[in-house]
Protein backbone atom coordinates (compact mmCIF):
# COMPACT_ATOMS: atom_id res chain seq x y z
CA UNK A 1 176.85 162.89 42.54
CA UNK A 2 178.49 165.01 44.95
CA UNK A 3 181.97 163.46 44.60
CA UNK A 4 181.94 164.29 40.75
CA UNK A 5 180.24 167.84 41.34
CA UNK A 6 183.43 168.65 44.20
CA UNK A 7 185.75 167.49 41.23
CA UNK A 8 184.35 169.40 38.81
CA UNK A 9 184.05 172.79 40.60
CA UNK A 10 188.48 171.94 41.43
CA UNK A 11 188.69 172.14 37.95
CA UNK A 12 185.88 174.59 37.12
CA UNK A 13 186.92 177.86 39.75
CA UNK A 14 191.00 178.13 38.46
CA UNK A 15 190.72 181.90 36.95
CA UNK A 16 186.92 182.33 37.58
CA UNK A 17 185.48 184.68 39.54
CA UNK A 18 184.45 183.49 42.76
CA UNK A 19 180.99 184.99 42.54
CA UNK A 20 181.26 182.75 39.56
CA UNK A 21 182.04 179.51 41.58
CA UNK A 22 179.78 180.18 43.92
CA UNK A 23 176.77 180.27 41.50
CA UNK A 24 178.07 176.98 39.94
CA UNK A 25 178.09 175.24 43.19
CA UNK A 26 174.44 176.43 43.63
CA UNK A 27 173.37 174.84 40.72
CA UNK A 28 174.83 171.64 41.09
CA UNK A 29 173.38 171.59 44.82
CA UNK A 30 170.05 172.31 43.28
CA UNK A 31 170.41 169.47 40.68
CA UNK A 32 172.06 167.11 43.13
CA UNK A 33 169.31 166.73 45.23
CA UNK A 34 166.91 166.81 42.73
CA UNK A 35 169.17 163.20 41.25
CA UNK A 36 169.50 162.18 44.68
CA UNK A 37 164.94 162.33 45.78
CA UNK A 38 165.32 160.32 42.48
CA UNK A 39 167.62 157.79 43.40
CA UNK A 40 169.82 158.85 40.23
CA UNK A 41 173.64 158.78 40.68
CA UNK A 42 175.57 161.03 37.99
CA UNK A 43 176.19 158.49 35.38
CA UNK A 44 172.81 158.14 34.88
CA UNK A 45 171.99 160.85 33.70
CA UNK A 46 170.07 160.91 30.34
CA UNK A 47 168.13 163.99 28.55
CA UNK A 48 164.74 162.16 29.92
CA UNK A 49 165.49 162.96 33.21
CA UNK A 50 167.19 166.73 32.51
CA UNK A 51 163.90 167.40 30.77
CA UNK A 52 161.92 166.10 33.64
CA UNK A 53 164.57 167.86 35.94
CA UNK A 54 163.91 171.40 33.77
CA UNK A 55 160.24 170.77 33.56
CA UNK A 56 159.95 170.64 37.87
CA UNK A 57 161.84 173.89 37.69
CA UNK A 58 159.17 175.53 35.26
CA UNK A 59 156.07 173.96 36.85
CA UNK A 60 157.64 175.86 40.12
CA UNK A 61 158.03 179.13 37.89
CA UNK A 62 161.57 179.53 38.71
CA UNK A 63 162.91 182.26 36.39
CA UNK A 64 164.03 182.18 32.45
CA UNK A 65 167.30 183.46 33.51
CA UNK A 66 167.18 181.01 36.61
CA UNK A 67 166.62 177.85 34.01
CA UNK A 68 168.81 179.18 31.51
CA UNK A 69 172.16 179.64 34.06
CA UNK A 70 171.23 175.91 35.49
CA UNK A 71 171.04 174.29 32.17
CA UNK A 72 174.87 176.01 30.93
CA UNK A 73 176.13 174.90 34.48
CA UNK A 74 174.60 171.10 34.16
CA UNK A 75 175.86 170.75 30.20
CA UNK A 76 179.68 172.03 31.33
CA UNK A 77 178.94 169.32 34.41
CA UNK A 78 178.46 166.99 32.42
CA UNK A 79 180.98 167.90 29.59
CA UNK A 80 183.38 167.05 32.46
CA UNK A 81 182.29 163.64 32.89
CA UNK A 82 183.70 162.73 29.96
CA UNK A 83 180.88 163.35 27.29
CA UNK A 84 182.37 165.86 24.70
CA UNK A 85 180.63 165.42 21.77
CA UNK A 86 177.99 167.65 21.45
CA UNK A 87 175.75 165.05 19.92
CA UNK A 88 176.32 162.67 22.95
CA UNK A 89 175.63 165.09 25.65
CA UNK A 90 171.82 164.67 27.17
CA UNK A 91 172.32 168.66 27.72
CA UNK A 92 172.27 169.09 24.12
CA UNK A 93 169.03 166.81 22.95
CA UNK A 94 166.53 168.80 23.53
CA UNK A 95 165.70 173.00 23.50
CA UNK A 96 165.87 174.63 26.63
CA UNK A 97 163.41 177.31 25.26
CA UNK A 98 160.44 174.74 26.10
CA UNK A 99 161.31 175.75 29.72
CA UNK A 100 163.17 178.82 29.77
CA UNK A 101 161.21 180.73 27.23
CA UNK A 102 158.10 181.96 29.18
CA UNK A 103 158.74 185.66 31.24
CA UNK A 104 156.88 186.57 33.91
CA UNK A 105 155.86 190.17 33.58
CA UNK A 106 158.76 191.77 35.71
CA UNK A 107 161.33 190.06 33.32
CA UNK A 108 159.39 191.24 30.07
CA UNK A 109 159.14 195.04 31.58
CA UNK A 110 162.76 194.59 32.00
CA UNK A 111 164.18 193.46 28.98
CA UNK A 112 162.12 195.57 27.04
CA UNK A 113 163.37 198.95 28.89
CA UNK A 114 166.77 197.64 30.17
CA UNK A 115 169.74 195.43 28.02
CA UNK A 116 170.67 198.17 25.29
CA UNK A 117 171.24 202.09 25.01
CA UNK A 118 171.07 203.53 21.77
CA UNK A 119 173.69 205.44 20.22
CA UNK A 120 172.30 208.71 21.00
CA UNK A 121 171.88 207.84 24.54
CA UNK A 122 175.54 206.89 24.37
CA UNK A 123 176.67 209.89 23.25
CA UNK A 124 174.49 211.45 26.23
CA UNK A 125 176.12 209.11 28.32
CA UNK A 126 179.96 209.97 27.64
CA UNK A 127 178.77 214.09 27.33
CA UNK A 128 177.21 213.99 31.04
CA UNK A 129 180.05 211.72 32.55
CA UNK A 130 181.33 213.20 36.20
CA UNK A 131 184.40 214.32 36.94
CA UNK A 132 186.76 213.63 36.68
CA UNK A 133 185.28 213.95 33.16
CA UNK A 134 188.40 212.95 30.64
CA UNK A 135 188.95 209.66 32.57
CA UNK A 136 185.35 208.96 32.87
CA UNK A 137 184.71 209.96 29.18
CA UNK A 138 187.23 207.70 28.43
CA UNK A 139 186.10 204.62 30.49
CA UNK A 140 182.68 204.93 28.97
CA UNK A 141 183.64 204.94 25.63
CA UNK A 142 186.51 202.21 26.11
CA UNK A 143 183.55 200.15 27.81
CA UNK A 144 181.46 200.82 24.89
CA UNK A 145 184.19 200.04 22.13
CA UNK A 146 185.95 197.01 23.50
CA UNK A 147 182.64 195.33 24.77
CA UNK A 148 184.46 194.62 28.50
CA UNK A 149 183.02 194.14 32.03
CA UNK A 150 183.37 196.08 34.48
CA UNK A 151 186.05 193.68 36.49
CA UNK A 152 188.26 193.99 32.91
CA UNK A 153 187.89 197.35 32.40
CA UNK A 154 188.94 198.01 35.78
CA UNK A 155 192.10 195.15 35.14
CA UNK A 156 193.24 197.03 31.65
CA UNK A 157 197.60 197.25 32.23
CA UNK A 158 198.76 199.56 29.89
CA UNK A 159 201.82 197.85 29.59
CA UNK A 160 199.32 195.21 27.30
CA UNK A 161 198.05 197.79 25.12
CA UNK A 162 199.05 198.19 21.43
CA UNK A 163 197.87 201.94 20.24
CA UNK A 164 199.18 201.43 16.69
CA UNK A 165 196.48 198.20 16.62
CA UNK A 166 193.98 199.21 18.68
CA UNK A 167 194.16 196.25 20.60
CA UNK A 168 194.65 194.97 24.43
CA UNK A 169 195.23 192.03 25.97
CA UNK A 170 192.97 191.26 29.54
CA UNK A 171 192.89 188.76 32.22
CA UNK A 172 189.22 188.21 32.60
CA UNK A 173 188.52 186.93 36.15
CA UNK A 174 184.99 186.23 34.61
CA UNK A 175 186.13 183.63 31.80
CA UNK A 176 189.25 182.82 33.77
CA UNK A 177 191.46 183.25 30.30
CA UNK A 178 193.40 186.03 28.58
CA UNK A 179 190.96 187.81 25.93
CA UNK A 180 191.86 190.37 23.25
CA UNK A 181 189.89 193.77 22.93
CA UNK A 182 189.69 196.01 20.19
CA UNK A 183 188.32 199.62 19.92
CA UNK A 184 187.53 201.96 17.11
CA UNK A 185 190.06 204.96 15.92
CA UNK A 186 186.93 207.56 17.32
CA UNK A 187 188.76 206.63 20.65
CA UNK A 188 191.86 207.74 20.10
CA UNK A 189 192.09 211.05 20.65
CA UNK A 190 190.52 211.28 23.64
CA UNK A 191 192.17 207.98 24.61
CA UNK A 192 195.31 209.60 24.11
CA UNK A 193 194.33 212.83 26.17
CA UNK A 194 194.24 210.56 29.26
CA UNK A 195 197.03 209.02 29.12
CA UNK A 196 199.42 211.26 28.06
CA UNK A 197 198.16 214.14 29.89
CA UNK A 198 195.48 214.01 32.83
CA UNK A 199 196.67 210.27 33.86
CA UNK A 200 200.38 210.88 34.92
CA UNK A 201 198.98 213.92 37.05
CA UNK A 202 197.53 211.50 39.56
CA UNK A 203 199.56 210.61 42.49
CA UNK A 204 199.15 207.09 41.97
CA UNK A 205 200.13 207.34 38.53
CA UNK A 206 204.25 206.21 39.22
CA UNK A 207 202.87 202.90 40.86
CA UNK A 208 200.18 201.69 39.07
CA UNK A 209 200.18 199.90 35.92
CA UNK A 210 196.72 200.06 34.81
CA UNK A 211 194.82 202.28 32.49
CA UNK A 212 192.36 203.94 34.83
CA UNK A 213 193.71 204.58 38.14
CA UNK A 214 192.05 207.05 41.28
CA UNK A 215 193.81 209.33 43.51
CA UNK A 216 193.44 206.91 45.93
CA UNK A 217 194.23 203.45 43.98
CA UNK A 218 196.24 201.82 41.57
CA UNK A 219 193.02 200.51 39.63
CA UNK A 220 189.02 201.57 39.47
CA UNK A 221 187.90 199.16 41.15
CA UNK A 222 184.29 197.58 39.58
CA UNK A 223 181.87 199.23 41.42
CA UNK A 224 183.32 202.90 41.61
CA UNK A 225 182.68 202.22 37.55
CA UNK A 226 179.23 201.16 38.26
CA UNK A 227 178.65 204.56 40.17
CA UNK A 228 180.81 206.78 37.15
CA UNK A 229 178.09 205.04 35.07
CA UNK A 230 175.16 205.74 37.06
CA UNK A 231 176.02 209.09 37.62
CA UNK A 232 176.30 209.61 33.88
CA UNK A 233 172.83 208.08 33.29
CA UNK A 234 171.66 210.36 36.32
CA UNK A 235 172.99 213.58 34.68
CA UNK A 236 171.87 212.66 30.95
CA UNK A 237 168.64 211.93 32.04
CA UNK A 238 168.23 208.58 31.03
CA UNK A 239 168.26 206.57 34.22
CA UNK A 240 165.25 205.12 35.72
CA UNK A 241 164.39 202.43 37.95
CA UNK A 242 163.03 199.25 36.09
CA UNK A 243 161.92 197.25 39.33
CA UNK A 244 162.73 195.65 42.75
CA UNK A 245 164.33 192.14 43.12
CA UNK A 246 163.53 189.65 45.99
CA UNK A 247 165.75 191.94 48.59
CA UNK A 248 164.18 195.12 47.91
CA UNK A 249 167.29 196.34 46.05
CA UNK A 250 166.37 198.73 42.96
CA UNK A 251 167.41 197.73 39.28
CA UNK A 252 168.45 200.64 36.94
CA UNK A 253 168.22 200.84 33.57
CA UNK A 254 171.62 202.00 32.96
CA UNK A 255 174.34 200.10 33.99
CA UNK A 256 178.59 199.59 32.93
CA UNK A 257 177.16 196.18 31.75
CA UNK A 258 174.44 197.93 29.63
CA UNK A 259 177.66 199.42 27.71
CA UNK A 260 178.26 195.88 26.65
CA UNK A 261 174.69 195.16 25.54
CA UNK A 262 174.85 197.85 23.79
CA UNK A 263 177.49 197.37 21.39
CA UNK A 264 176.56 193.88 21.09
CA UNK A 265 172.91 195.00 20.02
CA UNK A 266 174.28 197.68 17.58
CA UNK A 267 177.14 195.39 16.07
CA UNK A 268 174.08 192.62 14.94
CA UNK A 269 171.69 196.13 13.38
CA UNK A 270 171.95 196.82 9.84
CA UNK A 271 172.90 198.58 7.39
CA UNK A 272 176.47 197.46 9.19
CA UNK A 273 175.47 193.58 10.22
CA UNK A 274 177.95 191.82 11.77
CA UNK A 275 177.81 187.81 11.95
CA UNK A 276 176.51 186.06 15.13
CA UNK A 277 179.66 183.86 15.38
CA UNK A 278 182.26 186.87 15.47
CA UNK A 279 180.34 188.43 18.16
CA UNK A 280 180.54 185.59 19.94
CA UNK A 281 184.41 185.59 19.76
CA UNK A 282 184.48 189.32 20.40
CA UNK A 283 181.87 188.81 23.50
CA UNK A 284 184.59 185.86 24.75
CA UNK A 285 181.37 183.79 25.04
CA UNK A 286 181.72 180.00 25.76
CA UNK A 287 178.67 178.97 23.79
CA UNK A 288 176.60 180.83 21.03
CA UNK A 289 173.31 180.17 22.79
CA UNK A 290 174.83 182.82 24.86
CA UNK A 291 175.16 185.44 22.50
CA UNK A 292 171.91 184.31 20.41
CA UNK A 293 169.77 186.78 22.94
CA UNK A 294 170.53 189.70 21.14
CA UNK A 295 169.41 188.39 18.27
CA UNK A 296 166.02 188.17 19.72
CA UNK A 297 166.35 191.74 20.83
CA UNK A 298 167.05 193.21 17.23
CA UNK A 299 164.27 191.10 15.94
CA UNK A 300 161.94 192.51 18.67
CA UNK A 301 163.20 195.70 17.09
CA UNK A 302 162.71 195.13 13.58
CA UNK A 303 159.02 194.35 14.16
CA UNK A 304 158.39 197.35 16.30
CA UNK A 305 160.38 199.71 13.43
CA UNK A 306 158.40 197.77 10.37
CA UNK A 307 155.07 198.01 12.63
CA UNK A 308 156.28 201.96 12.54
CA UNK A 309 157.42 202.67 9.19
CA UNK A 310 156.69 200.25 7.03
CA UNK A 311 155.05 202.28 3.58
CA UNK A 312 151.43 201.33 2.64
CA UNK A 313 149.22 201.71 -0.67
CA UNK A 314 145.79 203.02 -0.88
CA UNK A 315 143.60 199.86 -0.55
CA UNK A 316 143.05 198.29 2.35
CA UNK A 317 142.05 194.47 2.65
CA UNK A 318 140.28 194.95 5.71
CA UNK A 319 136.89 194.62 5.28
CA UNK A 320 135.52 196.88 7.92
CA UNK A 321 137.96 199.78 6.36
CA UNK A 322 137.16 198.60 2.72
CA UNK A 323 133.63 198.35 2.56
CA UNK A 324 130.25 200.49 2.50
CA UNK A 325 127.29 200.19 4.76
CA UNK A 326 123.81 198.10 4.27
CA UNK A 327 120.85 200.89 4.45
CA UNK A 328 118.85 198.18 6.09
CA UNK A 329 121.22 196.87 9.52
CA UNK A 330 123.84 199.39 9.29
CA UNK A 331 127.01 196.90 8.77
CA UNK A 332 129.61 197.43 6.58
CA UNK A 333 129.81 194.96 3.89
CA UNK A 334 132.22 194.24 0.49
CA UNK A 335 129.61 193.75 -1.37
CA UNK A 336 125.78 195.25 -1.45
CA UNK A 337 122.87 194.21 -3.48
CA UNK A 338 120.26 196.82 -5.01
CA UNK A 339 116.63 195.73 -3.23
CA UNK A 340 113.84 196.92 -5.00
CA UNK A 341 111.17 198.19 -2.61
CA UNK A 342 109.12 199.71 -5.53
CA UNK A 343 109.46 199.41 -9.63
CA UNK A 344 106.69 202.10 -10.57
CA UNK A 345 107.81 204.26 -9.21
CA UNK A 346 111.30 203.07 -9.19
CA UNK A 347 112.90 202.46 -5.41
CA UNK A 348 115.75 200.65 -4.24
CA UNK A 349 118.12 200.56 -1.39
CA UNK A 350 121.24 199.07 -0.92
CA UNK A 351 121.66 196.11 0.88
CA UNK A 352 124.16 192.77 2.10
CA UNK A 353 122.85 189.60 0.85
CA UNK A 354 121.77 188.77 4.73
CA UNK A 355 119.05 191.67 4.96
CA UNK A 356 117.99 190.51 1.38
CA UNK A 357 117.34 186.99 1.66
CA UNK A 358 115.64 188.06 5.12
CA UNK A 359 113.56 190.10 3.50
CA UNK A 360 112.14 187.75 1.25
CA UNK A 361 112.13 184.47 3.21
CA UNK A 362 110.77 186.11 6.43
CA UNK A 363 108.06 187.73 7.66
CA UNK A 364 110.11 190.57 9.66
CA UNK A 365 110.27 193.06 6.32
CA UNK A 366 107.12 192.77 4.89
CA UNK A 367 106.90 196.38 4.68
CA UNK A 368 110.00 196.12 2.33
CA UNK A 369 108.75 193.58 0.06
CA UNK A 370 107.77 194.15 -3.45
CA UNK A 371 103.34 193.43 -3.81
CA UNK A 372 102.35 190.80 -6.23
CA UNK A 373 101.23 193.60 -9.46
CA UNK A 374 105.01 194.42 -8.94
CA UNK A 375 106.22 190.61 -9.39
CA UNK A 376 103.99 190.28 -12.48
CA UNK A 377 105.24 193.94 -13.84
CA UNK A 378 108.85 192.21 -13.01
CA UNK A 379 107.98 189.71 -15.10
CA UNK A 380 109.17 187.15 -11.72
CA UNK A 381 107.44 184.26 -10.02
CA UNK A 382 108.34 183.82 -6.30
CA UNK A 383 106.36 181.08 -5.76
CA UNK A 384 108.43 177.48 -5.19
CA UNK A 385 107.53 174.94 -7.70
């Protein structure tokens, strides 16, 4: 398979990022030798052996994410060989989930403080931004708006803006094609504050063509936004640690990519719903199994908020809430039967049907059962036939 995998990636890196390529050749490496202990060349290739190929991977508790990238990278693999119909692809006949969808609890502690800000933490976000704070105010919010990455942000030429529309036109380095942005008219004024006033102060200003620019350079460059982010998150008081990978390096809650999460999380939220498949455009994702995640993520929300807030009545079904309590064993019960212990004079107590029949089919309550000259005054015969 490696001949077809070195073709592939030929076609597979023009525009992409090389971190990108690099990840794609790590897959296939993976998969390739994986074929090759099988003595499967790449034509052979059916969903059987994916499945059995994605199973290994899970019995050897690889990561979801791990699973997930591998499977996209092995489906465009074999898209390239010549398979395009979606039907015909062993990628597509069968559900990843069955191997992708158990976390272990690092992953779950992650996604479930991590992926999305909400809008007030936003708003904290853009408030607490460092100086210089009109560019970084502006970065933020043009992050939040347009749904970019960091490496497009930092690529923005104003020369391919159009203010009237709202709209700009980016090389992604990620996607390897030219995507379209949009942002909301909230951004314009201080959109226009930057670049009409604080932006042609800098000295770098005359040279460079793109939107945010340093003292220093023509362009942000991707991680100097990662640390204007951080920063932010530092100030506001929203940052925290979430856990350590493999290296020892710390993961933070609030990242630029979290930006992106974020509006894709708030775009799929009522009362304002947006559809799944115009996110997906707006995200520039290559497959909708892609963008389906945050999906999953405002459902996990909507059962938290209904598990909140959802109104309830006055009765409750629950037994144990809805019930009263047997004199005799002290259990609460629906239901409770009036024992007579005495009919002259007259005592009862209330009991479940459990303590009753034990009282009169055992000898445990004898104390509690009613003598024979009551029976007869009852008018009852206990005896069996």
């Amino acid at each position: 398979m490696i001949g077809e995998a070195e073709e592939f990636l030929r076609s597979y890196r023009r525009g992409r990022a090389k971190s990108t390529v690099r990840n794609a050749r790590s897959n296939l490496r993976h998969f390739s030798d994986f074929l090759e202990q099988n003595e499967i060349s790449a034509d052979q290739i059916t969903s059987d052996i994916l499945e059995d190929y994605f199973h290994k991977m899970d019995r050897e508790d690889y990561s979801n994410h791990t699973i997930r990238n591998r499977h996209l990278t092995i489906r465009q693999f074999t898209d390239f060989l010549g398979i395009k119909e979606d039907a015909d692809n062993p990628a597509n006949q069968f559900k990843i989930s069955k191997y992708a969808s158990r976390k272990n609890k690092r992953e779950e502690e992650a996604l479930q403080k991590r992926v999305w800000l909400t809008r007030d933490e936003i708003n904290q976000l853009v408030e607490n931004a460092p100086q210089p704070a009109v560019r970084n105010r502006c970065l933020i919010l043009f992050m939040y708006y347009t749904a970019c990455r960091r490496s497009e942000a930092s690529q923005v030429k104003i020369r391919n803006m159009d203010f009237d529309e709202r709209k700009a036109k980016i090389n992604s380095q990620k996607t390897g094609k030219t995507i379209t942005v949009r942002w909301q008219p909230h951004l314009d004024p201080l959109l226009n504050e930057w670049v009409e006033q604080h932006r042609e102060a800098y000295t770098t200003a005359s040279d460079s063509p793109h939107l945010f620019l340093t003292q220093q350079a023509e362009s942000v460059a991707p991680n100097h936004i990662t640390r204007i982010v951080r920063e932010a998150a530092k100030r506001a008081g929203i940052q925290e640690v979430l856990y350590k990978d493999k290296s020892g390096n710390k993961r933070r809650k609030v990242t630029s990519h979290a930006l992106r999460h974020s509006f894709a999380v708030h775009w799929l939220q009522p009362p304002n719903k947006g559809s799944l498949e115009e996110l997906k455009k707006i995200l520039a994702h290559e497959d909708v199994q892609t963008t389906q995640v945050y999906t999953e993520i405002v459902e996990d929300q909507v059962d938290q908020a209904y598990a909140d807030h959802a109104a309830t009545i006055g009765y409750d079904s629950d037994p144990s809430r809805n019930s009263q309590v047997c004199e005799l064993c002290g259990e609460p019960s629906s239901k409770l039967e009036t024992h007579h212990i005495s009919y002259e004079p007259e005592e009862v107590m209330e009991i479940c049907l459990q303590c009753h029949q034990n009282i009169h089919r055992t000898d445990e309550y004898e104390s509690l059962k009613p003598d024979s000259s009551r029976e007869e005054a009852r008018g009852r015969d206990w005896t069996p036939y």
